[in-house]
N, C-alpha and C. Protein backbone atom coordinates (compact mmCIF):
# COMPACT_ATOMS: atom_id res chain seq x y z
N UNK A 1 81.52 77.07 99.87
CA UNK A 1 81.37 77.99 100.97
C UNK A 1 82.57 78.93 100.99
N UNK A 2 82.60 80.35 101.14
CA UNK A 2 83.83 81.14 101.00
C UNK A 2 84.13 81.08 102.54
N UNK A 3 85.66 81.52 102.32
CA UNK A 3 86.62 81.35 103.31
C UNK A 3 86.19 82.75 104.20
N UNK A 4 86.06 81.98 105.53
CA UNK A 4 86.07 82.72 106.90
C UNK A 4 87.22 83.73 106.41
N UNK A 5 86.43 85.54 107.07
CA UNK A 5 87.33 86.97 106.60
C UNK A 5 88.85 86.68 108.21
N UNK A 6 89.28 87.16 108.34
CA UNK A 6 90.30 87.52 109.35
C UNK A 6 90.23 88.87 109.62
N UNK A 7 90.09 89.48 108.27
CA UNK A 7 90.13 90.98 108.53
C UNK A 7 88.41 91.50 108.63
N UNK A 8 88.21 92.18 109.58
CA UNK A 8 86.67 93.19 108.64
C UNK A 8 86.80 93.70 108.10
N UNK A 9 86.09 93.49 106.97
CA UNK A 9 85.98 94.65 105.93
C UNK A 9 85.92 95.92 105.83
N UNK A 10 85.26 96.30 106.87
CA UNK A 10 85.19 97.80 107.29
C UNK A 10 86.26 98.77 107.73
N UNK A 11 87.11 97.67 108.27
CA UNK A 11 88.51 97.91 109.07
C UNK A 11 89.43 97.80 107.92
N UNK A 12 89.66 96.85 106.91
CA UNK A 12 90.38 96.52 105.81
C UNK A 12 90.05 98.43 104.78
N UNK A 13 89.16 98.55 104.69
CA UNK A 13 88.77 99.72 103.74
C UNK A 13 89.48 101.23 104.18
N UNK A 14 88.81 101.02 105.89
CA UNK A 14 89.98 101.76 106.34
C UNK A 14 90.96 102.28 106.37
N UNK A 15 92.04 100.88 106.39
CA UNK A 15 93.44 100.80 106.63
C UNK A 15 93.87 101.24 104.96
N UNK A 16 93.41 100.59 104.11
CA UNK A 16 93.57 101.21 102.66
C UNK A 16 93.38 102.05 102.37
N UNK A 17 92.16 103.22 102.83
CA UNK A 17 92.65 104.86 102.59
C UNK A 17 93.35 105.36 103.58
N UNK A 18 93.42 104.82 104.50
CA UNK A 18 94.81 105.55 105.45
C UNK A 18 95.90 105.46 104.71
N UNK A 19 96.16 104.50 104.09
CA UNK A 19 97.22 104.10 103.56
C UNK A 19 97.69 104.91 102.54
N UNK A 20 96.77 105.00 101.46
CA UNK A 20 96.77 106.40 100.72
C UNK A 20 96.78 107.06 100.93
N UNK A 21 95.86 108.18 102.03
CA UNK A 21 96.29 109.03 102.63
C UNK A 21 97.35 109.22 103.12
N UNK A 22 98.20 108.05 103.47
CA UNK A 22 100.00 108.46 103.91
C UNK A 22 100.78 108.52 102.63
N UNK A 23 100.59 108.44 101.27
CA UNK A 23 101.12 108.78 100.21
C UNK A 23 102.15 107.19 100.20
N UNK A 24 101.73 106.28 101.01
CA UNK A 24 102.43 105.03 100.99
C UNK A 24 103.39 104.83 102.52
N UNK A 25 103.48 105.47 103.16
CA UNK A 25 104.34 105.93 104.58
C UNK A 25 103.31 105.95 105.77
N UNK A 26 102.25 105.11 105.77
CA UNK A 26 101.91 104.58 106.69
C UNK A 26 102.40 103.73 107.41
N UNK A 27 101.70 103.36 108.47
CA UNK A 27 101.96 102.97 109.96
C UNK A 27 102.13 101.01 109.40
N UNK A 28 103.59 100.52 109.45
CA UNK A 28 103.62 98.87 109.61
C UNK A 28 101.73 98.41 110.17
N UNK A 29 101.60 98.91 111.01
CA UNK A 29 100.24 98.01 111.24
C UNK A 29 98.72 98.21 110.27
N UNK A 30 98.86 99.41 109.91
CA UNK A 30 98.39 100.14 108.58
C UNK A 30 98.16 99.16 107.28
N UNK A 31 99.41 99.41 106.80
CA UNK A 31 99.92 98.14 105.71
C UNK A 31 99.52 96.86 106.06
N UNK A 32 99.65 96.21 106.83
CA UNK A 32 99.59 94.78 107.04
C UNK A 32 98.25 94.42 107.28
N UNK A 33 96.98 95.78 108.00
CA UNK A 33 95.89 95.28 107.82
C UNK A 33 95.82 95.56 106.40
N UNK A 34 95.64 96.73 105.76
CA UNK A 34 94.94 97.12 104.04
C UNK A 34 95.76 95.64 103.50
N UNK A 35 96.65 95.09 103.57
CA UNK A 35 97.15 93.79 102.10
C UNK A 35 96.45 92.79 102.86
N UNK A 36 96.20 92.45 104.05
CA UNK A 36 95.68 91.31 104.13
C UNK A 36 93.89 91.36 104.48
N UNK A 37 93.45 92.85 103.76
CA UNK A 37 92.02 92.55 103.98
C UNK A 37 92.14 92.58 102.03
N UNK A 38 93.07 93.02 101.42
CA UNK A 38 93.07 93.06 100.29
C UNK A 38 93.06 91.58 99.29
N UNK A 39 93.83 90.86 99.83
CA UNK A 39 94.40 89.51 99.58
C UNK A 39 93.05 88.77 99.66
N UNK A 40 92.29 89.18 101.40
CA UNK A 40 91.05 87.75 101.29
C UNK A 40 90.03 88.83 100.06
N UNK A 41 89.85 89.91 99.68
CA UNK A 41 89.43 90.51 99.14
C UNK A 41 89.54 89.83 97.51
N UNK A 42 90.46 89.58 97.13
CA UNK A 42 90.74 88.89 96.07
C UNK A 42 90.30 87.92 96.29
N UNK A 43 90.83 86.57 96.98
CA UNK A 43 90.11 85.16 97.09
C UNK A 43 88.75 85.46 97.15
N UNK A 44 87.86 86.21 97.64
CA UNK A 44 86.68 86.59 97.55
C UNK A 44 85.75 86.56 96.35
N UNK A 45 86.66 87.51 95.70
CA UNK A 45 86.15 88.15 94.01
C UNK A 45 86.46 86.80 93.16
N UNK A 46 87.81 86.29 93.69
CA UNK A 46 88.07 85.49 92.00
C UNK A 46 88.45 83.94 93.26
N UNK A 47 87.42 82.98 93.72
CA UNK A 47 87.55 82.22 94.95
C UNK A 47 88.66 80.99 93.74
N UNK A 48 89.00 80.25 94.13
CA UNK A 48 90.21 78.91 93.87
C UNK A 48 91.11 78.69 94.37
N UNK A 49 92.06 78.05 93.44
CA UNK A 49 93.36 77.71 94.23
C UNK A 49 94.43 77.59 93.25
N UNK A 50 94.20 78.33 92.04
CA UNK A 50 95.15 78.12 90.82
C UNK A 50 96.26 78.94 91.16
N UNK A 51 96.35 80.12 91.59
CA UNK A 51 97.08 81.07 91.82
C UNK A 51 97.65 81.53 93.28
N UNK A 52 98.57 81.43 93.35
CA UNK A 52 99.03 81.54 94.60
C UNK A 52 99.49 83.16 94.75
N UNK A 53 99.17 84.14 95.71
CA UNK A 53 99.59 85.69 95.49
C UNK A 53 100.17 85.75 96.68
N UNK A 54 101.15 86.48 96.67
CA UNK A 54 102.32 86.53 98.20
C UNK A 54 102.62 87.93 98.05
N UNK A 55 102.58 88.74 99.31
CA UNK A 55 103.00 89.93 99.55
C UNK A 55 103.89 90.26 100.81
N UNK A 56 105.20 89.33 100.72
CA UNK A 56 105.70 89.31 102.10
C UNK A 56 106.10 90.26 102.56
N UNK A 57 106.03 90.75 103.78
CA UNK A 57 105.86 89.67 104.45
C UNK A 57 104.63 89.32 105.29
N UNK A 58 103.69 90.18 104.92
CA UNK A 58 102.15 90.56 105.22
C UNK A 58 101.26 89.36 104.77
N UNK A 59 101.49 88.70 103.78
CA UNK A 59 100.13 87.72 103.45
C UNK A 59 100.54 86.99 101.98
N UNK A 60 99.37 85.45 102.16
CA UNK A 60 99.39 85.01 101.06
C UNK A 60 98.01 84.87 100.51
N UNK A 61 97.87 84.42 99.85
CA UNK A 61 96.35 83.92 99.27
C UNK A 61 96.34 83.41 98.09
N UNK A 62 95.54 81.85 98.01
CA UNK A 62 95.43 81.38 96.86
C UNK A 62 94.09 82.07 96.12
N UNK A 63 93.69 81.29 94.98
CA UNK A 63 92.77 82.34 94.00
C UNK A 63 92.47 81.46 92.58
N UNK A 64 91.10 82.61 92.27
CA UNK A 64 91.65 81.89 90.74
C UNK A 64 90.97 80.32 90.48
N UNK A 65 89.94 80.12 90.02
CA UNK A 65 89.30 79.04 89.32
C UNK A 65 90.19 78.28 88.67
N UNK A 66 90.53 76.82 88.79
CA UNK A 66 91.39 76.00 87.90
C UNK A 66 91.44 75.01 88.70
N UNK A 67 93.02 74.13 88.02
CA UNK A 67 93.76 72.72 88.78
C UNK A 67 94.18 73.34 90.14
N UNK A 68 93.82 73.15 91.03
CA UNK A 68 94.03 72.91 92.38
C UNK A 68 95.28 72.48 92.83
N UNK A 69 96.41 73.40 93.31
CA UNK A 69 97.47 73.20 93.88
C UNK A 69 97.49 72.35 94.76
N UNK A 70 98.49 71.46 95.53
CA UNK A 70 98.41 71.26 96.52
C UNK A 70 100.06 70.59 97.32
N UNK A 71 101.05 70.60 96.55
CA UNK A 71 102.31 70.21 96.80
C UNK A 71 103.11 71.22 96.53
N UNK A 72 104.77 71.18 97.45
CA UNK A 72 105.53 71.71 96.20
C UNK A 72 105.73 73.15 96.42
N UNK A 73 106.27 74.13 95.19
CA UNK A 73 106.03 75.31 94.74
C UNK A 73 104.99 75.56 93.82
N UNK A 74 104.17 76.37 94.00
CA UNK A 74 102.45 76.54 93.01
C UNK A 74 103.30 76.78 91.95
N UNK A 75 102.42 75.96 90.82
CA UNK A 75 102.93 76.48 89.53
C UNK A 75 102.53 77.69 89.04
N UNK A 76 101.74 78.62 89.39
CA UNK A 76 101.27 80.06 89.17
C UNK A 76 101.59 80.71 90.30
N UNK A 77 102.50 81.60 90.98
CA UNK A 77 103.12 82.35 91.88
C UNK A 77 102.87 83.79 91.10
N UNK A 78 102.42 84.93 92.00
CA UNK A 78 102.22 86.04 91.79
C UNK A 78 102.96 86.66 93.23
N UNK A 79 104.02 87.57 93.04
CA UNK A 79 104.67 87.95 94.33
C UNK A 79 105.11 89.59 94.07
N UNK A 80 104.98 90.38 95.47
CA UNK A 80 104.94 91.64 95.12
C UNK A 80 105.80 92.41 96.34
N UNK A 81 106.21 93.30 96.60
CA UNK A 81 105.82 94.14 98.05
C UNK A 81 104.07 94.84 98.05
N UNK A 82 104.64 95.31 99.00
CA UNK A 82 103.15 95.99 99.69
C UNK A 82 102.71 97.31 99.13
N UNK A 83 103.54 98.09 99.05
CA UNK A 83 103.05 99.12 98.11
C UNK A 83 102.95 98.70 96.53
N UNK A 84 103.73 97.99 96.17
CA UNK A 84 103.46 97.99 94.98
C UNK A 84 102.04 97.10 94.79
N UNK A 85 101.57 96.38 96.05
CA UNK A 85 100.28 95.27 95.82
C UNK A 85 99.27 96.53 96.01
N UNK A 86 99.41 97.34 97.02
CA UNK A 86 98.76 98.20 97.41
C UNK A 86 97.97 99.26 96.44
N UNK A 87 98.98 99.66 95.26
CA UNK A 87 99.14 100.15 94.93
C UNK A 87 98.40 99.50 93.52
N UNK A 88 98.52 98.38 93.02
CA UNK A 88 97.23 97.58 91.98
C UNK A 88 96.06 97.53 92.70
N UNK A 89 95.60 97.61 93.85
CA UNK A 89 94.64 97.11 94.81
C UNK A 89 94.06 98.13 94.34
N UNK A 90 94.51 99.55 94.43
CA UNK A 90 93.88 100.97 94.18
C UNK A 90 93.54 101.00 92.34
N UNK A 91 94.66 100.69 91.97
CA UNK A 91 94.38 101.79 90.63
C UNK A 91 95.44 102.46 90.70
N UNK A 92 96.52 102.65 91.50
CA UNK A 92 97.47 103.44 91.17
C UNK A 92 98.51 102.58 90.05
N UNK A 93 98.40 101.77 90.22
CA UNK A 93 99.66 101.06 89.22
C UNK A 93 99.07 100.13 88.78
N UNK A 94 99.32 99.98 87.35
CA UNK A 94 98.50 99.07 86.47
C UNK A 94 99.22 97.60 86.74
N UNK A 95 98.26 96.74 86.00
CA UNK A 95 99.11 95.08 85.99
C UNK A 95 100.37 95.59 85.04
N UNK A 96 99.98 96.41 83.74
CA UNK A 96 101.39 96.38 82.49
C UNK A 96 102.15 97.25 83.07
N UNK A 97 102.56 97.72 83.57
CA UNK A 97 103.06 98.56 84.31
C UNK A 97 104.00 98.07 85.29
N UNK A 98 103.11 97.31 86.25
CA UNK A 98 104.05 96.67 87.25
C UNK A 98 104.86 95.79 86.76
N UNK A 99 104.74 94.71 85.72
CA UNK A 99 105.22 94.12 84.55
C UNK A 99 106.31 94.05 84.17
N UNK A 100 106.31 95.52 83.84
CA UNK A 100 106.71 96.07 83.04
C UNK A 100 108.36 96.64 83.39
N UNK A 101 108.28 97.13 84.69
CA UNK A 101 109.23 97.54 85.59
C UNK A 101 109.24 96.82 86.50
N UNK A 102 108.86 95.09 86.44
CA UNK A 102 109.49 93.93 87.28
C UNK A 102 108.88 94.48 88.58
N UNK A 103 107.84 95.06 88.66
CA UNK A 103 107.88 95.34 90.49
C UNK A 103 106.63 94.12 90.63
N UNK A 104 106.12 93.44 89.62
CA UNK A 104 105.73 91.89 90.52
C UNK A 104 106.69 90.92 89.68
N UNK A 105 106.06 89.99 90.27
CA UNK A 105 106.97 88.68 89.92
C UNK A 105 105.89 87.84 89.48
N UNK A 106 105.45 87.60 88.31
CA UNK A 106 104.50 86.56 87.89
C UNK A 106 104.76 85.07 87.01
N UNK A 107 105.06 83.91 87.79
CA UNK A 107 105.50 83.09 87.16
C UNK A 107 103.43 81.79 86.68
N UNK A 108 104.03 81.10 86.01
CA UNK A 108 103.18 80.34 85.70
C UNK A 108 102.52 81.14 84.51
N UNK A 109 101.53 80.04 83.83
CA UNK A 109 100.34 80.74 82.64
C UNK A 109 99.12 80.96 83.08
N UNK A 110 99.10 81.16 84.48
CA UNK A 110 97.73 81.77 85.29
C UNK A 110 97.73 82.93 86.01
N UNK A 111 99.37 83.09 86.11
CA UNK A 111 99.40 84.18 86.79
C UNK A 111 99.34 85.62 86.22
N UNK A 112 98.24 85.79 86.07
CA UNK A 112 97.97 87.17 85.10
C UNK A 112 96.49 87.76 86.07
N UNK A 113 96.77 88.71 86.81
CA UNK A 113 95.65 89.57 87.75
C UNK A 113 95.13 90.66 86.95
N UNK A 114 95.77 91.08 86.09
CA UNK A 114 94.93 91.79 84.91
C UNK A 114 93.74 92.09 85.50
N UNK A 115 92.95 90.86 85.28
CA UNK A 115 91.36 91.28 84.73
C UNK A 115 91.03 90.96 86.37
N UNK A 116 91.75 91.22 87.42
CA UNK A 116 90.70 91.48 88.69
C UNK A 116 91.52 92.35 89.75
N UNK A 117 92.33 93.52 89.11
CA UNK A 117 92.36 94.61 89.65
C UNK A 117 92.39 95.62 88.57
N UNK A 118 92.35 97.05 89.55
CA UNK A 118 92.22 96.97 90.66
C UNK A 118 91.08 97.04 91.47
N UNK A 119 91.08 96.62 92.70
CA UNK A 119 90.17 95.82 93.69
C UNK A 119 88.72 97.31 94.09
N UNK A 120 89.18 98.18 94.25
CA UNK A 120 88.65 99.09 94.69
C UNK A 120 89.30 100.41 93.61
């Protein structure tokens, strides 16, 4: 059964072209809805618990088909800011890219979002 939304979707889609539309200089409440309708947006698309994705200080979400976390520090951690999550969510910034110039943090051999952004 997928996980109860927090955000609406309708409202989440929203807040993500507002967001763009502010060229990234949107409104704190802006941001914090678009990553956390983005985040259940992901658990959605790719549902598990292999991958743990953190965008603090806005949201987490596990993900990702596999061994099932459940102690501890996840052994697959994916961690970002908000524009830069925001910003794979779109299409503006690739996975090699972000990578590339360290603007995520991907530890573990699962943590690779590659192949499920970007989201929209």
């Amino acid at each position: 059964m997928p996980a109860r939304r927090r955000i609406d979707p309708d409202a989440g889609r929203a807040a993500l072209r507002e967001w763009q539309d502010a060229d990234g200089q949107a409104a704190r409440a802006v941001t914090a809805t678009a990553v956390r309708w983005s985040l259940e947006e992901l658990a959605a698309r790719a549902p598990g618990h292999t991958v743990e994705v953190r965008v603090p200080p806005y949201g987490v979400t596990q993900c990702i088909a596999g061994p099932r976390h459940t102690r501890g520090t996840p052994p697959n951690v994916v961690e970002t800011d908000a524009a830069t999550w925001l910003g794979l969510v779109t299409g503006a910034v690739t996975w090699g890219r972000a990578r590339a110039e360290a603007l995520v943090s991907a530890s573990g051999e699962r943590a690779d979002l590659s192949g499920h952004l970007p989201l929209v």
